[in-house]
PDB file of N, CA and C in Angstrom:
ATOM      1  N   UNK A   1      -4.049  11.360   1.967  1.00  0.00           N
ATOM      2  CA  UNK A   1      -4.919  10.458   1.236  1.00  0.00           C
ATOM      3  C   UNK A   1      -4.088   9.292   0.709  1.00  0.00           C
ATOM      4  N   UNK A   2      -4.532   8.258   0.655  1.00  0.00           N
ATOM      5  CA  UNK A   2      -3.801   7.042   0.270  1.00  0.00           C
ATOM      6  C   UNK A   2      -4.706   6.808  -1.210  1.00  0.00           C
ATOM      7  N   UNK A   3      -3.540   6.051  -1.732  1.00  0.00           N
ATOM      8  CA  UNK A   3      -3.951   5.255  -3.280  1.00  0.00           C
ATOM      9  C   UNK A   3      -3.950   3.929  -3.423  1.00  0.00           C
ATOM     10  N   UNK A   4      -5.519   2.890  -3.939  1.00  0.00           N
ATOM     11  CA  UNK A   4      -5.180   1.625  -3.931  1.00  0.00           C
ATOM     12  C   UNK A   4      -3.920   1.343  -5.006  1.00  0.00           C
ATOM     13  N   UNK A   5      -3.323   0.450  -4.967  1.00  0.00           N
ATOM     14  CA  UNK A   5      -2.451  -0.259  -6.133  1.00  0.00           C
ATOM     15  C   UNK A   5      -2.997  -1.521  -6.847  1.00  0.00           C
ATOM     16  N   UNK A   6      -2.293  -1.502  -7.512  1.00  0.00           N
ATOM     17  CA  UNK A   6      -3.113  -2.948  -8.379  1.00  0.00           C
ATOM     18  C   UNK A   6      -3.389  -4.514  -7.464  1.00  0.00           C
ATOM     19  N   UNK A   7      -2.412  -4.665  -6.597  1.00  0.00           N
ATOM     20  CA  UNK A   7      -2.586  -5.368  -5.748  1.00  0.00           C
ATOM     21  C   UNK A   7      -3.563  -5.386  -4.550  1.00  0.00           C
ATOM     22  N   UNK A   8      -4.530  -4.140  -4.557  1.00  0.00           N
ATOM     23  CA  UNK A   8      -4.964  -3.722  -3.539  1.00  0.00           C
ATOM     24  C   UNK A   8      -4.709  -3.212  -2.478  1.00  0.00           C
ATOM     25  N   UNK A   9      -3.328  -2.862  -2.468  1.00  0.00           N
ATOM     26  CA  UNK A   9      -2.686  -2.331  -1.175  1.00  0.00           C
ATOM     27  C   UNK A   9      -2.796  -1.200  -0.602  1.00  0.00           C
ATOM     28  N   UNK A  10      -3.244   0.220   0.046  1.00  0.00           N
ATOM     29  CA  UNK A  10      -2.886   1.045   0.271  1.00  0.00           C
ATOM     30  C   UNK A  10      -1.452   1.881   0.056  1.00  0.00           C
ATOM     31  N   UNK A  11      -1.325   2.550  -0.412  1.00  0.00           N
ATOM     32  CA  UNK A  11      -0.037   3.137  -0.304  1.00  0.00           C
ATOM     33  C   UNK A  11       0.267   4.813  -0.081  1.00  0.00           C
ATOM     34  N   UNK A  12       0.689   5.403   0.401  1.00  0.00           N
ATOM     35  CA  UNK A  12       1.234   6.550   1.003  1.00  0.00           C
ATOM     36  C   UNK A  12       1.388   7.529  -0.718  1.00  0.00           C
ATOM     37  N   UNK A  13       0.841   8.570  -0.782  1.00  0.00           N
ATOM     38  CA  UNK A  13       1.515   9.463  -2.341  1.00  0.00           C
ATOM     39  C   UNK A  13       3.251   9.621  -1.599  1.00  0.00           C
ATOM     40  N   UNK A  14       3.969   9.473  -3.166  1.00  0.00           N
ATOM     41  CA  UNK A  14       5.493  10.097  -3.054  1.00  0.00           C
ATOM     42  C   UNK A  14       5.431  11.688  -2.156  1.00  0.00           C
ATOM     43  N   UNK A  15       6.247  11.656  -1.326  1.00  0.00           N
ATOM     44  CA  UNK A  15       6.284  13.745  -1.078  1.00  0.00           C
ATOM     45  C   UNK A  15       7.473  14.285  -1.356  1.00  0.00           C
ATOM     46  N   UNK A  16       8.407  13.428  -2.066  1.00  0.00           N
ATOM     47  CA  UNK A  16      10.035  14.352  -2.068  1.00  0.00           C
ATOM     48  C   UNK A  16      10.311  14.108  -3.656  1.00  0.00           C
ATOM     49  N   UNK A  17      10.924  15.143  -3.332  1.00  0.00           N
ATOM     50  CA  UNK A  17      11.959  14.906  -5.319  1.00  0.00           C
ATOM     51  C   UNK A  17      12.432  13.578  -5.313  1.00  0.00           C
ATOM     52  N   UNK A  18      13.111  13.249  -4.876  1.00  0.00           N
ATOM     53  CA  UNK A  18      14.398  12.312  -4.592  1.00  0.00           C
ATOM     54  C   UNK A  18      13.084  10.813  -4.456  1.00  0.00           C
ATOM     55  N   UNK A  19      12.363  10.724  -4.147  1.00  0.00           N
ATOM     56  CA  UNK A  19      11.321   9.467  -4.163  1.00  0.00           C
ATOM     57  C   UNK A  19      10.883   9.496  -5.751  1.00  0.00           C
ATOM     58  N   UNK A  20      10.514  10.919  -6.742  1.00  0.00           N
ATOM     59  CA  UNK A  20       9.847  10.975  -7.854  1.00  0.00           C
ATOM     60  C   UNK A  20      10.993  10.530  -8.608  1.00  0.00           C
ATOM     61  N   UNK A  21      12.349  10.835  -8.426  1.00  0.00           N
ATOM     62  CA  UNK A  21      13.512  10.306  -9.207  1.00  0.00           C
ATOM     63  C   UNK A  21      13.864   8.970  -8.858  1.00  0.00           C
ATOM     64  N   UNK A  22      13.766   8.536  -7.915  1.00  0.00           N
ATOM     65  CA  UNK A  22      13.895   6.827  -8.024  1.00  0.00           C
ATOM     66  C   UNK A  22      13.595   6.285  -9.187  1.00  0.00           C
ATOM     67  N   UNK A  23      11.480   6.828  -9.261  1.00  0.00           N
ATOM     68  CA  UNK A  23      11.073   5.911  -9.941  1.00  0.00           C
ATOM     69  C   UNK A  23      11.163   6.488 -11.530  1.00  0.00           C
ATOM     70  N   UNK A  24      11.778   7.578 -11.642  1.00  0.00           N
ATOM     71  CA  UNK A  24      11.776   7.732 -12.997  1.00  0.00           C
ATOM     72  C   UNK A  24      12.927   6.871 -13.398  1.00  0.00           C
ATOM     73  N   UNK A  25      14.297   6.771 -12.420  1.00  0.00           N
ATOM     74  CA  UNK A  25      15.510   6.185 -12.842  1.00  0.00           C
ATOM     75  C   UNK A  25      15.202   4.876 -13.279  1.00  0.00           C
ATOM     76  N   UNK A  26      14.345   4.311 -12.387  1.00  0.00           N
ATOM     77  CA  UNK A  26      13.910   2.632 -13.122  1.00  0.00           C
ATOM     78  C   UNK A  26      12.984   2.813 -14.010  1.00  0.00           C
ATOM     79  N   UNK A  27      12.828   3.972 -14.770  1.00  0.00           N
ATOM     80  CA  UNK A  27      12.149   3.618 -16.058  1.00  0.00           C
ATOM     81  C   UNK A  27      10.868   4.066 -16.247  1.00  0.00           C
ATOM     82  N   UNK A  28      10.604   5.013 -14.945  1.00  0.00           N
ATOM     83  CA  UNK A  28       9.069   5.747 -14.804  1.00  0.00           C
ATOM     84  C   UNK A  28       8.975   6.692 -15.528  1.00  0.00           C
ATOM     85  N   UNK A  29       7.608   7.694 -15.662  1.00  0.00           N
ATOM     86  CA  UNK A  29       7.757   8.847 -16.716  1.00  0.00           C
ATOM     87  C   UNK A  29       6.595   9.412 -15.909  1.00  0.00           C
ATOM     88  N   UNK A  30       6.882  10.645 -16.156  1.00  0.00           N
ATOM     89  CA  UNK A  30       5.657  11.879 -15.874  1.00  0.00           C
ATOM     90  C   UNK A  30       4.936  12.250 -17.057  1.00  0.00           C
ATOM     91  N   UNK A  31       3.585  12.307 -17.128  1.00  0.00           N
ATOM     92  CA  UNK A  31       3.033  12.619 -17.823  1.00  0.00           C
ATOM     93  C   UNK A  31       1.714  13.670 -17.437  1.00  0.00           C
ATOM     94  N   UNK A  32       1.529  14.376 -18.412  1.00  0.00           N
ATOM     95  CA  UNK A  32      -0.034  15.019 -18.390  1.00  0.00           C
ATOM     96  C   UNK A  32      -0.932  14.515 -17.839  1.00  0.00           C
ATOM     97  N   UNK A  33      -1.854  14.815 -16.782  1.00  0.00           N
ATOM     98  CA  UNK A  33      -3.200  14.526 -16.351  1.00  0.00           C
ATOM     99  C   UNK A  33      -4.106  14.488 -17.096  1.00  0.00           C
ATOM    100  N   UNK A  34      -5.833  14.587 -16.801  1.00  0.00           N
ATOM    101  CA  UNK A  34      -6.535  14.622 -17.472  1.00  0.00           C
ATOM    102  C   UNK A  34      -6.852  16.642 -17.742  1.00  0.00           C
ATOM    103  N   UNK A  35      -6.612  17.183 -16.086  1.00  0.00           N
ATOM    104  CA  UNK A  35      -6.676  18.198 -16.497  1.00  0.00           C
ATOM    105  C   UNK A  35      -4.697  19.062 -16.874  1.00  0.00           C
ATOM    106  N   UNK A  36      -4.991  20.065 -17.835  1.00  0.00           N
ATOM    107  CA  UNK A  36      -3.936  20.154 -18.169  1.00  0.00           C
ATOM    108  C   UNK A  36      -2.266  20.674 -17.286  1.00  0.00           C
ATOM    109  N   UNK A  37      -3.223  20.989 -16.307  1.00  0.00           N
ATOM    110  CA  UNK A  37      -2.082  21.683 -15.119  1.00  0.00           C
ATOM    111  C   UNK A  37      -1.868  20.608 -14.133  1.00  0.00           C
ATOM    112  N   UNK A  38      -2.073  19.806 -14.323  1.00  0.00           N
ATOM    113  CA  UNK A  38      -1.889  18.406 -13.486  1.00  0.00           C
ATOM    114  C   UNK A  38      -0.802  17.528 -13.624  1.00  0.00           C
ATOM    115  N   UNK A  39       0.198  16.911 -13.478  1.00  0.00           N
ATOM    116  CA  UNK A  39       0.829  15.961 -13.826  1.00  0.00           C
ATOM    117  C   UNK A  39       0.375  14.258 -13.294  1.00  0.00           C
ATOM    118  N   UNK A  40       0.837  13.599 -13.888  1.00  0.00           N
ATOM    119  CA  UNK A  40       1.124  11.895 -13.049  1.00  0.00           C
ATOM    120  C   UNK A  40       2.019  11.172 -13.288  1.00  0.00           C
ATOM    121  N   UNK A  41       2.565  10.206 -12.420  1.00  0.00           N
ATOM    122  CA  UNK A  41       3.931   9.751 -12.434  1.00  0.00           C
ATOM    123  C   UNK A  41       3.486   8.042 -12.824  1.00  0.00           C
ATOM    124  N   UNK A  42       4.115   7.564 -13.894  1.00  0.00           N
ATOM    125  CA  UNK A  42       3.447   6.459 -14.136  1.00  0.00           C
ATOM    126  C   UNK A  42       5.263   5.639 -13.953  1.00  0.00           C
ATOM    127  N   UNK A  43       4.996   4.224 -13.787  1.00  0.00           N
ATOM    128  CA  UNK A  43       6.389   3.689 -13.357  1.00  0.00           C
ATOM    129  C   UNK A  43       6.346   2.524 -14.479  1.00  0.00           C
ATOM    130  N   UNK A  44       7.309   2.031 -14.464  1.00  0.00           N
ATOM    131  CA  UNK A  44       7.939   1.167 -15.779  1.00  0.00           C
ATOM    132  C   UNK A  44       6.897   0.651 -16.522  1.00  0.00           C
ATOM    133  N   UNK A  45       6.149   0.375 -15.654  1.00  0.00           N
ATOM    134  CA  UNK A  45       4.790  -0.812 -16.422  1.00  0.00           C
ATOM    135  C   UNK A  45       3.542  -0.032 -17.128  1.00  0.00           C
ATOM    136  N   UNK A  46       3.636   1.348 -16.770  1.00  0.00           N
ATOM    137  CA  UNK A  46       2.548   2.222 -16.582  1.00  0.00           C
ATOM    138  C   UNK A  46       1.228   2.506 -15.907  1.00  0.00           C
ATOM    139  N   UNK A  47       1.842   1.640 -14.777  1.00  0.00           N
ATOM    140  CA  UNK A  47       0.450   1.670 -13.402  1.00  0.00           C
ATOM    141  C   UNK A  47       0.731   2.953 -12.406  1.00  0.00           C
ATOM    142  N   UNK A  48      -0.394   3.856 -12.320  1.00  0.00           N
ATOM    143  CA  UNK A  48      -0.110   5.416 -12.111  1.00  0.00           C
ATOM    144  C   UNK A  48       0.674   5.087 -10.613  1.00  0.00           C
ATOM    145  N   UNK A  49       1.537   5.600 -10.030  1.00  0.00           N
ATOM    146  CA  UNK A  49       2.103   6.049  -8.524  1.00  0.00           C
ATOM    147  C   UNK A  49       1.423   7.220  -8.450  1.00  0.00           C
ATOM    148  N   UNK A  50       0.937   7.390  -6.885  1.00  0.00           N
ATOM    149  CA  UNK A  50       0.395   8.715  -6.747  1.00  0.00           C
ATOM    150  C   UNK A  50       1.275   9.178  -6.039  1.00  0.00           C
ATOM    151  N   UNK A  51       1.363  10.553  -6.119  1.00  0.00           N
ATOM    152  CA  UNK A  51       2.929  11.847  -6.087  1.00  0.00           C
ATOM    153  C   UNK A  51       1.997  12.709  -5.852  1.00  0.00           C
ATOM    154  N   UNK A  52       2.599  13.970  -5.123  1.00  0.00           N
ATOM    155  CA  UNK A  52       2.311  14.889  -4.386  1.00  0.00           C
ATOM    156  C   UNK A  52       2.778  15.760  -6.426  1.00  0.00           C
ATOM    157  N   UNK A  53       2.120  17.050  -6.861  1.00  0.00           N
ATOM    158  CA  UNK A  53       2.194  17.740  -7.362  1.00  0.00           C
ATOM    159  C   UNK A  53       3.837  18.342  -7.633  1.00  0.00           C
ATOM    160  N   UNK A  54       3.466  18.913  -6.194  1.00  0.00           N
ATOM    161  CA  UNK A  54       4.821  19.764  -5.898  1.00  0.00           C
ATOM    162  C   UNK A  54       6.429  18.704  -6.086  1.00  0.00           C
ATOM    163  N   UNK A  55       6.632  17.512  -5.911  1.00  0.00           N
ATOM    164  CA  UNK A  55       7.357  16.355  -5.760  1.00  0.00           C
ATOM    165  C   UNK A  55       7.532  16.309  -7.403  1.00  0.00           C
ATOM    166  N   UNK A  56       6.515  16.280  -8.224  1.00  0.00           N
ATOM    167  CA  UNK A  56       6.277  15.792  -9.607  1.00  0.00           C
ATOM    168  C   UNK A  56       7.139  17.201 -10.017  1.00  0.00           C
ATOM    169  N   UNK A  57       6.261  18.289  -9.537  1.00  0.00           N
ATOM    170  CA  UNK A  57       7.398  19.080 -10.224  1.00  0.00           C
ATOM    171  C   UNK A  57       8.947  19.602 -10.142  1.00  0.00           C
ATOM    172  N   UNK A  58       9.314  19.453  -9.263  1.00  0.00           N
ATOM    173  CA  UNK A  58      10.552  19.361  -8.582  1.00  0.00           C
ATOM    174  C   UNK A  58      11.767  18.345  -9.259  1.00  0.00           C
ATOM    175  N   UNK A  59      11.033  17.557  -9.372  1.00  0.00           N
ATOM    176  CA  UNK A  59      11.392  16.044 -10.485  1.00  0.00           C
ATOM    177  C   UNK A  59      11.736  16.384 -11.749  1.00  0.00           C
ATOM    178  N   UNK A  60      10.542  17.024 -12.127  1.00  0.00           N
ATOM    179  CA  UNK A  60      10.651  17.540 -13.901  1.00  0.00           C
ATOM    180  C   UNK A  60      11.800  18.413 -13.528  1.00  0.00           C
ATOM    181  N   UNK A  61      11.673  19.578 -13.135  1.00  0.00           N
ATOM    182  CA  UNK A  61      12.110  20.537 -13.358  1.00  0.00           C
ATOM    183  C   UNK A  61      13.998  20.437 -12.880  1.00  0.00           C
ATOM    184  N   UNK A  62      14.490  19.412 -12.099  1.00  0.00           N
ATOM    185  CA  UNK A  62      15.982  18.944 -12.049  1.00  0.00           C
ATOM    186  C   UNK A  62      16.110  18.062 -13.044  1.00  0.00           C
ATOM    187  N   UNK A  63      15.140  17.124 -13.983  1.00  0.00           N
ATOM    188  CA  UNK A  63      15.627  16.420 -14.947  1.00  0.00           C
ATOM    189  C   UNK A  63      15.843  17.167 -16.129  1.00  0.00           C
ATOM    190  N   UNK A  64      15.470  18.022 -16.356  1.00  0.00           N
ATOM    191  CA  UNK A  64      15.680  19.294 -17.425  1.00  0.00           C
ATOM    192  C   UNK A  64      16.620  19.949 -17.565  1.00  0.00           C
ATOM    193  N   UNK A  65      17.292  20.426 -16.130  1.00  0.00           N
ATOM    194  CA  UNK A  65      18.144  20.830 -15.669  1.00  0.00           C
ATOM    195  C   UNK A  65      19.534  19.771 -16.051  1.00  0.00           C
ATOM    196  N   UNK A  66      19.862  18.640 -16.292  1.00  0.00           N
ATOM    197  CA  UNK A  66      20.447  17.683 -15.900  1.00  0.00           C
ATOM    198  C   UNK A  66      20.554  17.024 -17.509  1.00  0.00           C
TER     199      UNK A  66
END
């Protein structure tokens, strides 16, 4: 499934750790969904990136680590 962006673009969801840590390194953050077992990866500005679950958690769970 693809996600529009603010620009209207199509874009591909993140599928790897290493893509969810890019964008946290420039300043992105994971946060809570609407439902509670959900995450979302929002990037510097706070315009949502869509991320695969499993990617989001993989992310959290080595920045914790670290």
């Amino acid at each position: 499934m693809l996600a529009v962006t603010e620009k209207h673009q199509r874009t591909a969801p993140l599928t790897k750790k290493v893509q969810v840590a890019d964008v946290l390194k420039a300043g992105g953050r994971i946060v809570p969904g609407a439902r509670g077992d959900l995450l979302r990866l929002l990037n510097q500005s706070g315009l949502e990136i869509p991320a695969w679950q499993t990617a989001l958690r993989a992310a959290q769970g080595a920045r914790s680590k670290a």
